[in-house]
Protein backbone atom coordinates (compact mmCIF):
# COMPACT_ATOMS: atom_id res chain seq x y z
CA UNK A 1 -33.24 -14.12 -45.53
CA UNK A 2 -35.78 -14.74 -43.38
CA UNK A 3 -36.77 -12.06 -40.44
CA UNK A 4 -35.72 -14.05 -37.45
CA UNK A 5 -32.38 -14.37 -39.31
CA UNK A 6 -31.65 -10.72 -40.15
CA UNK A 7 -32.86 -10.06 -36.48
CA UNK A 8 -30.46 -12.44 -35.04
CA UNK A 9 -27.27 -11.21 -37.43
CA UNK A 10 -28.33 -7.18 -36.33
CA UNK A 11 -28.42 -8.60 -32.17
CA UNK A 12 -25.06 -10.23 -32.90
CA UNK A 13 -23.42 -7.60 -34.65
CA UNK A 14 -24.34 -4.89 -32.05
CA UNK A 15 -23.45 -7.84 -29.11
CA UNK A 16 -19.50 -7.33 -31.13
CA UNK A 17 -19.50 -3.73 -31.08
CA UNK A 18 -20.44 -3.74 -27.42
CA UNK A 19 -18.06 -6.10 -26.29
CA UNK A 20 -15.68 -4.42 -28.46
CA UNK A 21 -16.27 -1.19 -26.83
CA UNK A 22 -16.40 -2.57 -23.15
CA UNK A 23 -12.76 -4.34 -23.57
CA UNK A 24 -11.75 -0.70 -24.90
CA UNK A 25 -12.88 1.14 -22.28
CA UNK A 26 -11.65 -1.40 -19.34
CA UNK A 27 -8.15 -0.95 -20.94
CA UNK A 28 -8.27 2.67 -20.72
CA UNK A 29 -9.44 2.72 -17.40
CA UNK A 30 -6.39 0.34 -16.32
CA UNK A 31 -4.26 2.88 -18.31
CA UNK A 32 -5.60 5.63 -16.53
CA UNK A 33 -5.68 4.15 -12.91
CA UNK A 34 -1.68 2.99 -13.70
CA UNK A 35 -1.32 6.58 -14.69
CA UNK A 36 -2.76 7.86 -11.23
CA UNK A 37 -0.77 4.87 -9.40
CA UNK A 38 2.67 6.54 -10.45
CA UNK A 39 1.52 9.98 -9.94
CA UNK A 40 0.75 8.96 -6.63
CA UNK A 41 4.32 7.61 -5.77
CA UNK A 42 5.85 9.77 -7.65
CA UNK A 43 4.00 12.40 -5.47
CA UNK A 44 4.46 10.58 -2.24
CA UNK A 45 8.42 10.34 -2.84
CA UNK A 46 9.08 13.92 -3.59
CA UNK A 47 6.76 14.79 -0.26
CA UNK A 48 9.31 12.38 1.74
CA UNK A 49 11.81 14.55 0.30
CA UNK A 50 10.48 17.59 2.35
CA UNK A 51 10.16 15.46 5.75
CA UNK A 52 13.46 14.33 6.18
CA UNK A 53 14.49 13.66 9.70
CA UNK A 54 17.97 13.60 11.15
CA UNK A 55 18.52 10.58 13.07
CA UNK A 56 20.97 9.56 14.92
CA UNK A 57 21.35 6.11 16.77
CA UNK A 58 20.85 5.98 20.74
CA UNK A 59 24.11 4.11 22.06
CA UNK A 60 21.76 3.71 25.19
CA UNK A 61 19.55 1.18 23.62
CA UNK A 62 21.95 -0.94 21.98
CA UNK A 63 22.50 -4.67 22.44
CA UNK A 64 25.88 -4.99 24.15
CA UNK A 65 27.01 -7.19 20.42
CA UNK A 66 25.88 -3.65 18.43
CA UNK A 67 28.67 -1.64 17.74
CA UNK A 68 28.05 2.31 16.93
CA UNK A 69 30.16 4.34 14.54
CA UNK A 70 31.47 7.91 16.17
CA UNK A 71 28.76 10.22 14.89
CA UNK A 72 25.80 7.64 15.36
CA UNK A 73 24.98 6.89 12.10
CA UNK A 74 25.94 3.44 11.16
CA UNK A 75 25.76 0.06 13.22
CA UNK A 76 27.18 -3.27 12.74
CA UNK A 77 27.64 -6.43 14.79
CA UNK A 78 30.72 -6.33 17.13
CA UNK A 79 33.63 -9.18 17.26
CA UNK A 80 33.18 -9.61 20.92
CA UNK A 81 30.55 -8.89 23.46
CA UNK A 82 30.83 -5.09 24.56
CA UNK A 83 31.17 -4.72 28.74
CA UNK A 84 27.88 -1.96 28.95
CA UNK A 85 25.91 -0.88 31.63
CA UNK A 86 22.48 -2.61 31.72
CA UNK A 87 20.69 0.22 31.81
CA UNK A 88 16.89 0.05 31.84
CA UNK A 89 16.89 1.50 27.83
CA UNK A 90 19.31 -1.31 26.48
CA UNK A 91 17.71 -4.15 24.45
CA UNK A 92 19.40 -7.34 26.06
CA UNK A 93 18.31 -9.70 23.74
CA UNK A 94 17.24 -8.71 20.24
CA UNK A 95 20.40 -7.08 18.86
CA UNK A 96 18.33 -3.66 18.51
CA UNK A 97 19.02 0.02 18.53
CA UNK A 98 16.74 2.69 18.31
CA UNK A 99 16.83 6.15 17.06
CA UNK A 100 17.05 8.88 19.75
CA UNK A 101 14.66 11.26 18.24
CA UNK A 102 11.12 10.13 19.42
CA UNK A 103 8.37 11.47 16.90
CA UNK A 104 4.63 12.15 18.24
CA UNK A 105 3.41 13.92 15.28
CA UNK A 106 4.10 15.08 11.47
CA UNK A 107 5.49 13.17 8.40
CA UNK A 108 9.45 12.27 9.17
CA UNK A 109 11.28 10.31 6.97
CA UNK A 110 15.00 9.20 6.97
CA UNK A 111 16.96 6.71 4.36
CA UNK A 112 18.77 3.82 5.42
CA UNK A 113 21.70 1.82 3.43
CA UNK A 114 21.65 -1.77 4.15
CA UNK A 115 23.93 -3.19 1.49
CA UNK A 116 24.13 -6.61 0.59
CA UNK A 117 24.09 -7.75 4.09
CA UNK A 118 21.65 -11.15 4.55
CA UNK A 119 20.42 -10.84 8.40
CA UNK A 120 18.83 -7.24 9.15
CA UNK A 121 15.55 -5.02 9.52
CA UNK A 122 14.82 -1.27 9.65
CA UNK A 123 11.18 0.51 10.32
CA UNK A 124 10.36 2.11 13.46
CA UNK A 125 9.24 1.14 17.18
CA UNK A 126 7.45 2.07 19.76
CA UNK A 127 9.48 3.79 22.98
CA UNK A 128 7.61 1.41 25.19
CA UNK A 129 8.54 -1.55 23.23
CA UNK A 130 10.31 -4.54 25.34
CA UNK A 131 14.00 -3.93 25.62
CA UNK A 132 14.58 -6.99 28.19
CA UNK A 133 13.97 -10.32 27.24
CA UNK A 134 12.66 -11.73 24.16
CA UNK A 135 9.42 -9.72 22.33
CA UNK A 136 7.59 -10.09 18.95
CA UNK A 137 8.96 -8.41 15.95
CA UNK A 138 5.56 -7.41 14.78
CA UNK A 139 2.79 -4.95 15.49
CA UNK A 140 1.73 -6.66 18.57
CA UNK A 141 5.36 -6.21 19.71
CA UNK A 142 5.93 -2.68 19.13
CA UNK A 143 7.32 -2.89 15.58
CA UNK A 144 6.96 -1.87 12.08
CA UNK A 145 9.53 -2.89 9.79
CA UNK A 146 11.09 -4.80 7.04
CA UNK A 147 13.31 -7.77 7.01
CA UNK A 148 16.10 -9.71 5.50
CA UNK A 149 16.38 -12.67 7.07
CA UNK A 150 17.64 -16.14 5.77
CA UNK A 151 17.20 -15.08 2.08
CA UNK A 152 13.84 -13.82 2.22
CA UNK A 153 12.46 -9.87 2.21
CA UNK A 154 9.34 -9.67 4.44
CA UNK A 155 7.04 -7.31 5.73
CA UNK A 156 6.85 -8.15 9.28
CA UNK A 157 3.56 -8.04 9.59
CA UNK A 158 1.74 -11.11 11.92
CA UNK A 159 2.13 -13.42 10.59
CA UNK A 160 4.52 -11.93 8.06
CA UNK A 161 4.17 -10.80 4.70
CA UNK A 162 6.69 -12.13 1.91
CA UNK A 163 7.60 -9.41 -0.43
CA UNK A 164 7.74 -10.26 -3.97
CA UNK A 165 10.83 -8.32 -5.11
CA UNK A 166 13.11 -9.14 -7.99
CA UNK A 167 16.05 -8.36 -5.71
CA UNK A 168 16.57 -6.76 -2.25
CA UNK A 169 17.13 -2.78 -2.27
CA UNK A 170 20.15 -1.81 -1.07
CA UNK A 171 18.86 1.82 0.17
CA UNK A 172 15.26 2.32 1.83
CA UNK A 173 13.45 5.37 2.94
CA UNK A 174 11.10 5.16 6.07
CA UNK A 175 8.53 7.47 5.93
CA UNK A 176 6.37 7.90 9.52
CA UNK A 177 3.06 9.52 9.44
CA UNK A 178 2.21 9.77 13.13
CA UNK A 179 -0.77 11.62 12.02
CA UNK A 180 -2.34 9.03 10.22
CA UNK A 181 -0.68 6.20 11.94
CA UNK A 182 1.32 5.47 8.70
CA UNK A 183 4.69 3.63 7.77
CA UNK A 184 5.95 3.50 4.43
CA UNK A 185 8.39 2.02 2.69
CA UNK A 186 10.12 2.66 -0.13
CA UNK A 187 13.56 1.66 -2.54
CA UNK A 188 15.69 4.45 -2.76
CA UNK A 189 17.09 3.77 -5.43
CA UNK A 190 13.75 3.62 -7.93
CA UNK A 191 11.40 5.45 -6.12
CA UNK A 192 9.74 2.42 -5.40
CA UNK A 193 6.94 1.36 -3.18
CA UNK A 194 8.12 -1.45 -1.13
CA UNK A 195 5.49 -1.77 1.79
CA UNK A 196 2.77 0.14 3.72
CA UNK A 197 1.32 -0.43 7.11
CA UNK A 198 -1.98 1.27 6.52
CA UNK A 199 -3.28 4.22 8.29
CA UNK A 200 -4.24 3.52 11.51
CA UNK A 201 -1.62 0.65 12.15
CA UNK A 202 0.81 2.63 13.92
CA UNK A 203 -0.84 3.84 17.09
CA UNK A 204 -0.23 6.84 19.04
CA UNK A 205 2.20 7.46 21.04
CA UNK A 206 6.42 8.51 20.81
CA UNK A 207 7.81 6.78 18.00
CA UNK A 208 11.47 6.07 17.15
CA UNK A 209 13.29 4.49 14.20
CA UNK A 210 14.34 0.92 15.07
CA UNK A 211 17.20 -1.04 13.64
CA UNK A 212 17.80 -5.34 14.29
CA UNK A 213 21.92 -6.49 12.82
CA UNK A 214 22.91 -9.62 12.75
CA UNK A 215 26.52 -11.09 12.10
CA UNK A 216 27.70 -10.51 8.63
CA UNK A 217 25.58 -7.28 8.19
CA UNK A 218 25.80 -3.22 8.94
CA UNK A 219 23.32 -0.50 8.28
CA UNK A 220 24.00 3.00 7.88
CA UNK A 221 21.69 6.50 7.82
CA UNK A 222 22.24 8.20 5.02
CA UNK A 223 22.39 12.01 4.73
């Protein structure tokens, strides 16, 4: 065999063994960064465990169609318009209620059942956000949440984010970081991740959990 051959068959064999070992190693580094994804969530849903919040819903902000179980934990739309003061807290449009506890600082975190219900959001607000007249559900509006809404599950970010889920959880946590200017979501029932606004989103400020029902749905805090 002539020398240009054997030096060719030697490059080629080592080019094999190189690629070999490159597709290796980039499949144990995807292994490993999976690895640190779920230790991550894992860790990030057993911390949301410790910052549980008790909330309870503010019958002062409610839309006048909102109906509000005794011990302000669940909310669904009413059969007829309620007669309410208009006080300056009520939202007279948006069929919104917010949480009363305002947050300023710390993790707090709360879990909300939504059910199968087709026409709702949950997330959190700020306590300056519009409550007469119509407003944008989005950051630039005051709001970071999730949504339901005509068979879609959306992020609703601006403009807003579809969220590629094999089905709609029926139980999310909200986690608020006023610290970082955080919001998290997650499924309840696997742990999942379901959205983040990223640090910084959320700006300072009281915050309070927000909740939008529509005909045909009902959301409830959960213990």
């Amino acid at each position: 065999m002539s020398p240009w051959m054997v030096a060719w068959s030697v490059t080629l064999v080592i080019l094999l063994v190189f690629i070999s070992l490159t597709l290796i190693l980039f499949k144990l580094k995807g292994k490993h960064l999976d690895t640190i994804s779920k230790l991550h969530t894992e860790l990030e849903w057993r911390r949301s465990l410790g910052d549980a919040a008790n909330v309870t819903l503010d019958p002062d902000t409610a839309h006048p169609w909102l109906v509000l179980s005794e011990d302000g934990k669940s909310v669904r739309w009413a059969d007829t318009r309620q007669d309410l003061p208009d006080n300056p807290e009520r939202f007279d449009t948006a069929p919104c209620v917010l949480g009363c506890e305002g947050f300023t600082s710390g993790r707090h975190c709360w879990e909300v059942e939504v059910g199968d219900g087709q026409h709702w959001a949950v997330g959190v607000a700020r306590e300056s956000v519009r409550r007469k007249g119509g407003f944008s559900l989005s950051p630039e509006g005051g709001i970071w949440a999730v949504e339901q809404w005509l068979g879609q599950f959306q992020a609703l970010t601006s403009p807003v984010t579809p969220l590629p889920l094999g089905r709609v959880p029926s139980r999310i946590r909200v986690c608020l970081d006023c610290d970082r200017g955080q919001v998290t979501f997650f499924d309840a029932g696997d742990q999942a991740p379901i959205f983040t606004f990223p640090p910084g989103s959320v700006p300072g400020g009281r915050i309070h959990p927000w909740f939008w029902v529509w005909p045909g749905s009902r959301v409830r805090l959960c213990p």
